[in-house]
N, C-alpha and C. Protein backbone atom coordinates (compact mmCIF):
# COMPACT_ATOMS: atom_id res chain seq x y z
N UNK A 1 92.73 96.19 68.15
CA UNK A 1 91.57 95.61 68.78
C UNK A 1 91.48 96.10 70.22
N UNK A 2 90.31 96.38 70.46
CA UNK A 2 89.77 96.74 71.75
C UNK A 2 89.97 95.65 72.60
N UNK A 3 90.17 95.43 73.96
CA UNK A 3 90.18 94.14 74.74
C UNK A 3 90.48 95.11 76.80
N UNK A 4 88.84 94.53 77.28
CA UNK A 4 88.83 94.59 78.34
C UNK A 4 88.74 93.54 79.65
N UNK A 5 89.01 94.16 80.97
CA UNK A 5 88.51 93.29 82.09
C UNK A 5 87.62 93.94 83.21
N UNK A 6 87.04 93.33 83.36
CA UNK A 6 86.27 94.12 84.56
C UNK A 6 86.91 93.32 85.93
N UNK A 7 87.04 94.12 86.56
CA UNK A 7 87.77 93.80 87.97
C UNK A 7 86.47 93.48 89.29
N UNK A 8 86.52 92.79 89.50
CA UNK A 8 85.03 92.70 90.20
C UNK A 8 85.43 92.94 91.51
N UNK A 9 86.33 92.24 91.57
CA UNK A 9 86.84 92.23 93.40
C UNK A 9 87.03 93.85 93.19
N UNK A 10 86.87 94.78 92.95
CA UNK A 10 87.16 96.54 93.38
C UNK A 10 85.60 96.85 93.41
N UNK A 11 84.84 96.30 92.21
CA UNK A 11 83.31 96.42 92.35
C UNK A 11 82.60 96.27 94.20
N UNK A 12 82.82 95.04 94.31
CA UNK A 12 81.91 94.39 95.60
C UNK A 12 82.80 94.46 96.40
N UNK A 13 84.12 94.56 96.60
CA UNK A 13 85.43 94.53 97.90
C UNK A 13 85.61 92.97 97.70
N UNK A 14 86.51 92.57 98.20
CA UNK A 14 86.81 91.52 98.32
C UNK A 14 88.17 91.41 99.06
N UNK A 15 88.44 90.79 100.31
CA UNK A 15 87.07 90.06 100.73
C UNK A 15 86.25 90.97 101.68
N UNK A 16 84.96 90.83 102.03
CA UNK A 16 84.30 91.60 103.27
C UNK A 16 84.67 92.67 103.96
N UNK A 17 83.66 93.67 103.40
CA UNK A 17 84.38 95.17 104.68
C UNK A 17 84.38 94.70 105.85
N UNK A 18 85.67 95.13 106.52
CA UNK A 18 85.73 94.99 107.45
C UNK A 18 86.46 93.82 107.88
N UNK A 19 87.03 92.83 107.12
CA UNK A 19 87.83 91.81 107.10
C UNK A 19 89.33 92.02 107.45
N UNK A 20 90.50 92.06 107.78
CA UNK A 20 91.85 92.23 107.45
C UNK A 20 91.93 91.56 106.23
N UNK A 21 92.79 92.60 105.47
CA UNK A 21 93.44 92.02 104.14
C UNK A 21 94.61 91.66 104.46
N UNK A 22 95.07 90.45 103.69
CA UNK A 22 96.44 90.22 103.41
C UNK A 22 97.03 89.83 102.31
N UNK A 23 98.40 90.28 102.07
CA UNK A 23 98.32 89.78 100.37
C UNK A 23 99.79 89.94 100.50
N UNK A 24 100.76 89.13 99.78
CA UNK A 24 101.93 89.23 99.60
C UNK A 24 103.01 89.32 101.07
N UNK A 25 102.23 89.31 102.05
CA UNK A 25 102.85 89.40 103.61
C UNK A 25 102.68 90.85 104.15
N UNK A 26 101.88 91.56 103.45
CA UNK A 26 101.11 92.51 103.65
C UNK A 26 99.82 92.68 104.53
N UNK A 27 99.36 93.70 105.12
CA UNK A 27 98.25 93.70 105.46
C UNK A 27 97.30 94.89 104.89
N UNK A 28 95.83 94.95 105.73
CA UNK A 28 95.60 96.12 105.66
C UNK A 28 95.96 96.93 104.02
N UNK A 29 95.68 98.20 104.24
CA UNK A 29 95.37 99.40 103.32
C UNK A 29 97.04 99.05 102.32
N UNK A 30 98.18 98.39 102.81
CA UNK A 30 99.29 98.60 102.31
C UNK A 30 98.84 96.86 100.87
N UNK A 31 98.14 96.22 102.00
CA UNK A 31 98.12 94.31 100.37
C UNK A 31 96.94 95.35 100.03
N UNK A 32 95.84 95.93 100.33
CA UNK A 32 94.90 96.21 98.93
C UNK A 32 95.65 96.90 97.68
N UNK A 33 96.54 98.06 98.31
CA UNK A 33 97.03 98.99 96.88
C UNK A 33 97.87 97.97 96.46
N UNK A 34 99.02 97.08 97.12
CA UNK A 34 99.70 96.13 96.05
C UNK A 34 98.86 95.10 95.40
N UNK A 35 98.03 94.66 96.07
CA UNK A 35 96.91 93.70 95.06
C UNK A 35 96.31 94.64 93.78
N UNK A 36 95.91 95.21 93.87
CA UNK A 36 95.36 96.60 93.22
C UNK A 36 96.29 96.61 92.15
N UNK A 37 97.42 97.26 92.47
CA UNK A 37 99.10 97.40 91.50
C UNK A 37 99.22 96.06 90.96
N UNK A 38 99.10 94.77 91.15
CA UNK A 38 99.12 93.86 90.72
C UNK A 38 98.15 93.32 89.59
N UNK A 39 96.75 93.38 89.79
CA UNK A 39 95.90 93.28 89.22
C UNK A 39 96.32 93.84 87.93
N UNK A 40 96.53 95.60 87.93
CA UNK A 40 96.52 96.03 87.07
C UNK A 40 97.68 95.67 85.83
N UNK A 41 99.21 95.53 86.57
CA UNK A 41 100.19 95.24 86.10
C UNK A 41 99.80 93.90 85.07
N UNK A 42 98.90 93.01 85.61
CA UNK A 42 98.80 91.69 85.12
C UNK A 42 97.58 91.60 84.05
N UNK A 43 96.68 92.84 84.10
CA UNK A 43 95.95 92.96 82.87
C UNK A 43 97.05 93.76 81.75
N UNK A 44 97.78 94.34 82.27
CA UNK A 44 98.51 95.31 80.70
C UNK A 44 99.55 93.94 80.49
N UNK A 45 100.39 93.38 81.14
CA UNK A 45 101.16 92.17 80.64
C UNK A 45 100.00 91.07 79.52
N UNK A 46 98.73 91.15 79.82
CA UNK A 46 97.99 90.40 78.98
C UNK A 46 97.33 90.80 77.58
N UNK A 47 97.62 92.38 77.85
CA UNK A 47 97.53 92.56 76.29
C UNK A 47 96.19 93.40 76.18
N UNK A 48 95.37 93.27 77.58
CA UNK A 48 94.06 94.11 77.76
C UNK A 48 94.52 95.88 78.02
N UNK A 49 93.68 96.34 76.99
CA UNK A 49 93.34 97.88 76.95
C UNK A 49 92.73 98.46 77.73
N UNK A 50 91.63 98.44 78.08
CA UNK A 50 90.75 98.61 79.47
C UNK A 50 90.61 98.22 80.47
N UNK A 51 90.76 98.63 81.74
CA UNK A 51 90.11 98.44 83.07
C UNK A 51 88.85 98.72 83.38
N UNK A 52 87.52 98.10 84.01
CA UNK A 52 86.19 98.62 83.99
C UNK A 52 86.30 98.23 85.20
N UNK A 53 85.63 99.54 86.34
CA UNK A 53 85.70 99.48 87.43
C UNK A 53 84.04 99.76 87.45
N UNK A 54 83.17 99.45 88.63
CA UNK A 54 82.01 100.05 88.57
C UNK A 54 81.95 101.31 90.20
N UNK A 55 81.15 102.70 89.79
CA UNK A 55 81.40 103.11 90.72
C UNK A 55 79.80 103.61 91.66
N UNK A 56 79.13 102.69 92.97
CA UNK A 56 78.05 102.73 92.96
C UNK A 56 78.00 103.43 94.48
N UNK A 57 77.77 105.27 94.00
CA UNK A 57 77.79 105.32 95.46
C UNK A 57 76.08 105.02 96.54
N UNK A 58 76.83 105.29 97.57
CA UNK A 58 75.47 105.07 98.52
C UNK A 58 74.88 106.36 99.40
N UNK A 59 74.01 105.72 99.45
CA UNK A 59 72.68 107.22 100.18
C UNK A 59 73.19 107.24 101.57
N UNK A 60 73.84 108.30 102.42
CA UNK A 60 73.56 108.44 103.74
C UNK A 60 72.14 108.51 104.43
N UNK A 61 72.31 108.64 105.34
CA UNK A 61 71.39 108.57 106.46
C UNK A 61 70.80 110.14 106.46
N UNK A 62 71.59 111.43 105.54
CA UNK A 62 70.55 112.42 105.44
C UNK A 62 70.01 112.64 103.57
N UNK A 63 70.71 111.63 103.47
CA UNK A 63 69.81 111.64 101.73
C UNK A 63 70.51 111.79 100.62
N UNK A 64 71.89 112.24 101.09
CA UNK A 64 73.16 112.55 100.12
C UNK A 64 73.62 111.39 99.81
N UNK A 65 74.02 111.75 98.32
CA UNK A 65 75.23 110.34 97.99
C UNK A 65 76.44 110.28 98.51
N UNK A 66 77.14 109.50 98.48
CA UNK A 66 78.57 109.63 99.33
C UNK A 66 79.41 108.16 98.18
N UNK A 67 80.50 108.27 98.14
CA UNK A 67 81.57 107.04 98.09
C UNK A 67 82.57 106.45 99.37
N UNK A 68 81.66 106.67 100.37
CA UNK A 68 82.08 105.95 101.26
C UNK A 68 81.81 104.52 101.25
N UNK A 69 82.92 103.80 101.87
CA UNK A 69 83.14 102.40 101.66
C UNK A 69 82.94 101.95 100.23
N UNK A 70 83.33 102.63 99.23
CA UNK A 70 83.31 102.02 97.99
C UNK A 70 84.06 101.06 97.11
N UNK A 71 83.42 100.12 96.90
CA UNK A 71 84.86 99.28 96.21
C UNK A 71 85.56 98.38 97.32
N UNK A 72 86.81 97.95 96.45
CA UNK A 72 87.69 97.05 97.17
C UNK A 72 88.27 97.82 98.76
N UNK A 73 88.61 96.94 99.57
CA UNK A 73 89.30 97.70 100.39
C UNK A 73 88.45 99.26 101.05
N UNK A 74 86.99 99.84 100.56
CA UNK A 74 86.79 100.76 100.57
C UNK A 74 86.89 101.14 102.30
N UNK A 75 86.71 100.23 102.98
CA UNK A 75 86.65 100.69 104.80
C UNK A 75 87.76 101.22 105.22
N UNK A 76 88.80 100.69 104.42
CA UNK A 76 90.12 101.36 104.36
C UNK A 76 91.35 101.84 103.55
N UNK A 77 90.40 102.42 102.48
CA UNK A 77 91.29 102.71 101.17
C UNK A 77 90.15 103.56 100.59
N UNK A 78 90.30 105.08 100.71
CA UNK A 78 89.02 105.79 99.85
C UNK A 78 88.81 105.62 98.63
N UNK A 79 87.69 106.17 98.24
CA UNK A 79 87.54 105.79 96.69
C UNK A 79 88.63 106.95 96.07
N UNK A 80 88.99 108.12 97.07
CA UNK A 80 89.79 108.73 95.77
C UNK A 80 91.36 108.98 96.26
N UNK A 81 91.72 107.77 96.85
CA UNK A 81 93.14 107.25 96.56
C UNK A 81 93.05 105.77 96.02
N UNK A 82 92.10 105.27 95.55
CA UNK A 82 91.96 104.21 94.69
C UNK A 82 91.52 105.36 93.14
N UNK A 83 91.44 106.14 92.99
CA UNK A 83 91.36 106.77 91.85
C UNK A 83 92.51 107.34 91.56
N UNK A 84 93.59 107.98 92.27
CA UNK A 84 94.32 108.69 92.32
C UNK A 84 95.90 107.50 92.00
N UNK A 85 95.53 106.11 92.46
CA UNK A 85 96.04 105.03 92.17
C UNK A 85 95.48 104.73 90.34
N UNK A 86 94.68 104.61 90.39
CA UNK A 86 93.96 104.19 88.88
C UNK A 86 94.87 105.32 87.85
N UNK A 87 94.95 106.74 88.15
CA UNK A 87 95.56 107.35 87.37
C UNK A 87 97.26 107.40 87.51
N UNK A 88 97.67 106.85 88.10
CA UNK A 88 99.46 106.30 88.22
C UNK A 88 99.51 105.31 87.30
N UNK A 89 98.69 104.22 87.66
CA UNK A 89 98.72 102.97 86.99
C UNK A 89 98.54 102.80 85.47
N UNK A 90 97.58 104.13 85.17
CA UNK A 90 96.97 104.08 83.83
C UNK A 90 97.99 104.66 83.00
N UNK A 91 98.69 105.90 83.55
CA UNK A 91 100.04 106.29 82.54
C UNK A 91 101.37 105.80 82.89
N UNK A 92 101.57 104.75 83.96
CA UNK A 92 102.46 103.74 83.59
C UNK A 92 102.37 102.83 82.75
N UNK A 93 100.90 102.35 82.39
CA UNK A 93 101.36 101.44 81.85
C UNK A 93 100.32 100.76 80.30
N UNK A 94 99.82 102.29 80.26
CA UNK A 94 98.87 102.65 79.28
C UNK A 94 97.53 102.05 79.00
N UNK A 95 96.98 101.39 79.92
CA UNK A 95 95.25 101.02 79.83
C UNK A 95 94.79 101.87 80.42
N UNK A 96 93.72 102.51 79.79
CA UNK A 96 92.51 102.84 79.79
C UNK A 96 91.45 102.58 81.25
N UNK A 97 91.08 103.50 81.84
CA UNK A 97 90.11 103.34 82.72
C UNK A 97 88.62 103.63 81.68
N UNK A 98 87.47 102.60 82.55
CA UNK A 98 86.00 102.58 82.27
C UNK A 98 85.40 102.41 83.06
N UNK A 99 84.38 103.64 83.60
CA UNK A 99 83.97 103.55 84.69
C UNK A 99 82.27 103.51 84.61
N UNK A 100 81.88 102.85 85.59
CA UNK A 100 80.18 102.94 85.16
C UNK A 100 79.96 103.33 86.42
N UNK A 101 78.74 104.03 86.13
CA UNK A 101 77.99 104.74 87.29
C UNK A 101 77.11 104.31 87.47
N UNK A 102 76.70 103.30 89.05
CA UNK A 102 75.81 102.83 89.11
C UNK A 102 74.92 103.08 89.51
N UNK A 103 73.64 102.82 90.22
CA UNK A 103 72.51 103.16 90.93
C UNK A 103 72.67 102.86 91.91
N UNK A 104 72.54 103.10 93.38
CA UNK A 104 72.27 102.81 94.37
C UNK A 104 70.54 102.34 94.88
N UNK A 105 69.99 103.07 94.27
CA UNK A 105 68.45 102.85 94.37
C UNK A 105 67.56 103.28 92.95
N UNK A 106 66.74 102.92 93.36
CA UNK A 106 65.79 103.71 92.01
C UNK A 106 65.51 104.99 91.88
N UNK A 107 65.79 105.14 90.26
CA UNK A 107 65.63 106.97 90.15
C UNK A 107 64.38 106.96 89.11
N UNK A 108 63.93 107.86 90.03
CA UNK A 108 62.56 108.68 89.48
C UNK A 108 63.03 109.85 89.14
N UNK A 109 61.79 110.39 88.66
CA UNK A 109 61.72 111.80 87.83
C UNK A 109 61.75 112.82 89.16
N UNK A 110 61.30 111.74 90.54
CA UNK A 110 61.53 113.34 91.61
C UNK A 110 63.31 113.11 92.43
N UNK A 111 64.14 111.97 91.85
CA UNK A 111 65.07 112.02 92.93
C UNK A 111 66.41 111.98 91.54
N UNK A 112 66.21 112.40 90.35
CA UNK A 112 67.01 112.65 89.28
C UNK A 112 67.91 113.31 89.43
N UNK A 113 67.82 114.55 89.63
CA UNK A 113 68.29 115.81 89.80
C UNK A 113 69.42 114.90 91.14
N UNK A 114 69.26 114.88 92.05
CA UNK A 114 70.68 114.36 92.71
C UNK A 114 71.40 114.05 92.25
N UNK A 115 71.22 112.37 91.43
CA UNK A 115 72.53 111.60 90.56
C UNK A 115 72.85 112.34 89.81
N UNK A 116 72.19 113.32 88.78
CA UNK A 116 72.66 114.17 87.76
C UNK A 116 74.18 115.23 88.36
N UNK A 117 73.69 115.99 89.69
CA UNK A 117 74.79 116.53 90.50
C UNK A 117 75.78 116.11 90.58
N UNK A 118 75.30 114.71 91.75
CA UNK A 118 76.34 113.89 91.78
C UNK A 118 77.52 113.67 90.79
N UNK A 119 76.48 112.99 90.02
CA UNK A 119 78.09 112.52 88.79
C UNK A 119 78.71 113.43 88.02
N UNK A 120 78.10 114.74 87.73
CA UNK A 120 79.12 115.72 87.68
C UNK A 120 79.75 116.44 88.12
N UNK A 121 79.49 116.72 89.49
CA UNK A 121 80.01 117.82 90.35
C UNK A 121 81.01 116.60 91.21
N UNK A 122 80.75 115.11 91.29
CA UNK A 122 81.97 114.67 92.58
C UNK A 122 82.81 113.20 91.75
N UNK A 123 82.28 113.42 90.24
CA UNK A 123 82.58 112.31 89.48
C UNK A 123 83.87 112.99 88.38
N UNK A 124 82.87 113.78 87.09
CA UNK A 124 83.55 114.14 86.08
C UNK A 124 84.52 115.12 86.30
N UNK A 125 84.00 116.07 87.20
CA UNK A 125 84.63 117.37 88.02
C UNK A 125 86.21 117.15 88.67
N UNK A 126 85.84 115.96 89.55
CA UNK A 126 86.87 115.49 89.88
C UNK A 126 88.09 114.43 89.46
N UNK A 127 87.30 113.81 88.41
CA UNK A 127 88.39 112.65 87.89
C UNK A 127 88.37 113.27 86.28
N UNK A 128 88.73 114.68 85.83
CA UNK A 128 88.68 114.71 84.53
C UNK A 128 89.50 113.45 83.30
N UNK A 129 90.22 113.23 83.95
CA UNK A 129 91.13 112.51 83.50
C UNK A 129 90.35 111.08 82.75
N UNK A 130 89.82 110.58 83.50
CA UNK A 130 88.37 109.51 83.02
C UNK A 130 87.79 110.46 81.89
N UNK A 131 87.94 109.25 80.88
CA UNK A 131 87.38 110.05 79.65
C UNK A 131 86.36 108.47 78.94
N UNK A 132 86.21 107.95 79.88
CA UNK A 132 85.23 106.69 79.03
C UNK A 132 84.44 106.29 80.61
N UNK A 133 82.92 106.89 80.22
CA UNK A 133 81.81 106.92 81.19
C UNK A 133 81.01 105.56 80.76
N UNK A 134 80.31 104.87 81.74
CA UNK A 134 79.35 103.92 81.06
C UNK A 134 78.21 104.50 82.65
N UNK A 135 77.03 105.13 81.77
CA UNK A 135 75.85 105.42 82.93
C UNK A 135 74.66 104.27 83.60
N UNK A 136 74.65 103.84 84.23
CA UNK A 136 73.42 102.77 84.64
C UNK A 136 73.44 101.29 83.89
N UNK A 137 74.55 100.90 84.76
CA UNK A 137 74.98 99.46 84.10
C UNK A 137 73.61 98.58 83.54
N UNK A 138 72.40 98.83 84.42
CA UNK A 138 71.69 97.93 84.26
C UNK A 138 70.45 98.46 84.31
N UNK A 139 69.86 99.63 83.30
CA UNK A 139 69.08 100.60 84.17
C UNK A 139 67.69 99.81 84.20
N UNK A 140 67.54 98.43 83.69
CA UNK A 140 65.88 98.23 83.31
C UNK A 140 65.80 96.98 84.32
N UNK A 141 66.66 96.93 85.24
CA UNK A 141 66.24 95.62 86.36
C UNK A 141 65.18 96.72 86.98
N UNK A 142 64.85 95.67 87.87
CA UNK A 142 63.85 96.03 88.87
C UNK A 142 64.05 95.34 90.07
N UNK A 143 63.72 96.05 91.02
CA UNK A 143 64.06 96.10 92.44
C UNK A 143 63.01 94.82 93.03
N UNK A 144 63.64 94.76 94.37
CA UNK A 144 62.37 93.22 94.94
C UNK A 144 60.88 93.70 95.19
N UNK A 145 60.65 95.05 94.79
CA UNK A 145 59.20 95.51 94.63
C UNK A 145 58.74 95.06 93.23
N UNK A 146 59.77 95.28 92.49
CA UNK A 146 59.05 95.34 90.89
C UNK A 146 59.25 96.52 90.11
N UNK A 147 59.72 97.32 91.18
CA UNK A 147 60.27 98.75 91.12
C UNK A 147 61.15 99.13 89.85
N UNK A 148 61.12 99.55 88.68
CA UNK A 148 62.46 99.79 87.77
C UNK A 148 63.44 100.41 88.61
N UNK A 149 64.58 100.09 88.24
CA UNK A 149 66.21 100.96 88.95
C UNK A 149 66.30 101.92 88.21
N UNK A 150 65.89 101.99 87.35
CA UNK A 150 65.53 103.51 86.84
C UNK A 150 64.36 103.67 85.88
N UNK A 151 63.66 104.13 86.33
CA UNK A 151 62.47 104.28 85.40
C UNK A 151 62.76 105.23 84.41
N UNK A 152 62.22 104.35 82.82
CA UNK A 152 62.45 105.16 81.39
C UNK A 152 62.24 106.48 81.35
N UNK A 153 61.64 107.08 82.11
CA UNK A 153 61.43 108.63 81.68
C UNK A 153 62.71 109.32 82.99
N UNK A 154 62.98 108.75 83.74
CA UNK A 154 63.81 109.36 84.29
C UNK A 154 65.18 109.00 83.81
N UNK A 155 65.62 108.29 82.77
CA UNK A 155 67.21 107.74 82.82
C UNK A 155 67.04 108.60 81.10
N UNK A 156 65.74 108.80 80.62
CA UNK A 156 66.37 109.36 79.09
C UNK A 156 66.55 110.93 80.17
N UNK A 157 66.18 111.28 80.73
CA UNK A 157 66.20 112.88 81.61
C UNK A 157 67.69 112.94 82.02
N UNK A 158 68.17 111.91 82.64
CA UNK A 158 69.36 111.59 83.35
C UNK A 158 70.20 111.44 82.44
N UNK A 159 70.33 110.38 81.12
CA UNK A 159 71.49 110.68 79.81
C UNK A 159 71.27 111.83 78.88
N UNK A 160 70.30 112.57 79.00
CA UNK A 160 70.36 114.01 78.13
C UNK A 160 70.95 114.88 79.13
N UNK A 161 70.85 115.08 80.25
CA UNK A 161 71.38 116.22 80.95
C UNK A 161 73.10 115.76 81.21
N UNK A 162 73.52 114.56 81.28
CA UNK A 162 74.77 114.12 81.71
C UNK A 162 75.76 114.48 80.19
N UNK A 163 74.93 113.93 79.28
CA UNK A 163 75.74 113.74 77.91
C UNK A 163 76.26 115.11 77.38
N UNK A 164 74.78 116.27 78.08
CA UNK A 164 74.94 117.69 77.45
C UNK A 164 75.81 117.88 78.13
N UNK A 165 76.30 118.13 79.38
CA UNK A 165 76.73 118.50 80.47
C UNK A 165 78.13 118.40 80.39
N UNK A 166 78.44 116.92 80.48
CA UNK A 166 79.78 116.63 80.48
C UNK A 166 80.31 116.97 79.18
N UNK A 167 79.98 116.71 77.99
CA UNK A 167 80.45 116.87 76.74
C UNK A 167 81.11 118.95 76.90
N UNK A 168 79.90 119.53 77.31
CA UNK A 168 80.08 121.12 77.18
C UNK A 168 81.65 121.43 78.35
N UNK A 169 81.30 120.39 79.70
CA UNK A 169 82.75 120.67 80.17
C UNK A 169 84.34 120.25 79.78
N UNK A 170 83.87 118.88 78.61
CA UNK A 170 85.02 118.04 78.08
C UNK A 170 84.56 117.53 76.90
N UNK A 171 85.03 117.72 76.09
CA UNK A 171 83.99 117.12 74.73
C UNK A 171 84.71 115.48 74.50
N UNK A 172 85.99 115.49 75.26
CA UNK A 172 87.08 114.37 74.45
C UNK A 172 86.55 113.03 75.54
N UNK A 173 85.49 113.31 76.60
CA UNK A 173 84.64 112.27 77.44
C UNK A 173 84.09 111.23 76.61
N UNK A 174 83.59 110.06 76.98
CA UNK A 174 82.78 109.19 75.79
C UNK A 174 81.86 109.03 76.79
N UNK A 175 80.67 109.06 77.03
CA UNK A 175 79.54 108.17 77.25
C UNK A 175 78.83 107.17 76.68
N UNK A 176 78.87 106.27 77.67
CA UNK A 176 77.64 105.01 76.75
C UNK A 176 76.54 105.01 77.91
C-alpha cells in the first residue's frame, strides 16, 4: 500500500521568514536541517512511503523565476541544500520524494513558455533523481480578479510539452 504526508511547514516555512529558528537547542540554518531530519525520520518510522513537498517558485523583479526563499527555513537554507538533504534522507531511509510544481501567478498562453523552461531546465535537469512530479496543484482556482491560475488552454500546452519533454529526457519520471 501506498501511504503519504505532505509536510506543510517546508511548503509555507514555518515559522516566518525571517524569524530565528530554534529546535532541539539549536538555532538558525543548523534546528531547520535537524527539524527537517526529524520530520523525515518520523514519517519512515510511521510506515509512510512518500514525502510531498510543494515547490512554488517566485517572479523576480526582472520577470525570471527564482527559488529564492523557498520553503521552510528558505531565508536561510536554499532550496537546493534542502534538496540535496531530501536526497540523503530518501536513500537512508527509503521514502519516496513528491514534488508539485506550483504556480506563482497565472499562466497564459503568452507567459507559458517560461514555467515550461523553468521546470525543466532548473527542476528535472537538476534534481533527476525526483522521479514522481505532480504539475499545478490547483490549476482551476482563480485569483482575487477571477483570473484562472492557469487558464485551460495554457496548462493542456504546459502538460503536453512537460510530459513530452521530461519523459524523452527520463522515461522512469511519473507525472500527474
Amino acid at each position: 500500500m501506498y501511504s503519504g504526508v505532505r509536510l506543510s511547514q517546508l511548503a509555507v516555512g514555518e515559522p516566518l521568514l525571517n524569524v530565528n529558528w530554534e529546535y532541539k537547542e539549536l538555532k538558525g540554518k543548523a534546528a531547520v536541517e535537524k527539524r527537517f531530519e526529524d520530520v523525515i525520520y518520523n514519517a519512515s518510522y510511521l510506515g509512510f512511503t512518500y514525502i510531498v513537498d510543494t515547490v512554488r517558485p517566485q517572479i523576480d523583479e526582472n520577470g525570471k523565476l527564482t527559488l529564492n526563499n523557498n520553503g521552510v527555513g528558505g531565508d536561510i537554507w536554499t532550496f537546493n541544500d534542502r534538496m540535496i538533504k531530501y536526497r540523503d534522507m530518501c536513500a537512508s531511509t527509503g521514502i519516496k520524494l513528491l514534488l508539485e510544481f506550483d504556480f506563482p501567478t497565472s499562466i497564459t498562453l503568452a507567459n507559458v513558455d517560461l514555467y515550461k523552461k523553468f521546470f525543466l531546465g532548473e527542476l528535472v535537469a537538476k534534481y533527476e533523481w525526483v522521479k514522481f512530479w505532480q504539475i499545478g496543484v490547483t490549476p482551476e482556482n482563480k485569483d482575487s480578479s477571477g483570473a484562472d491560475n492557469c487558464a485551460p488552454d495554457a496548462y493542456v500546452d504546459l502538460m503536453k510539452y512537460i510530459y513530452t519533454k521530461t519523459k524523452a529526457l527520463n522515461n522512469t519520471i511519473i507525472i500527474a
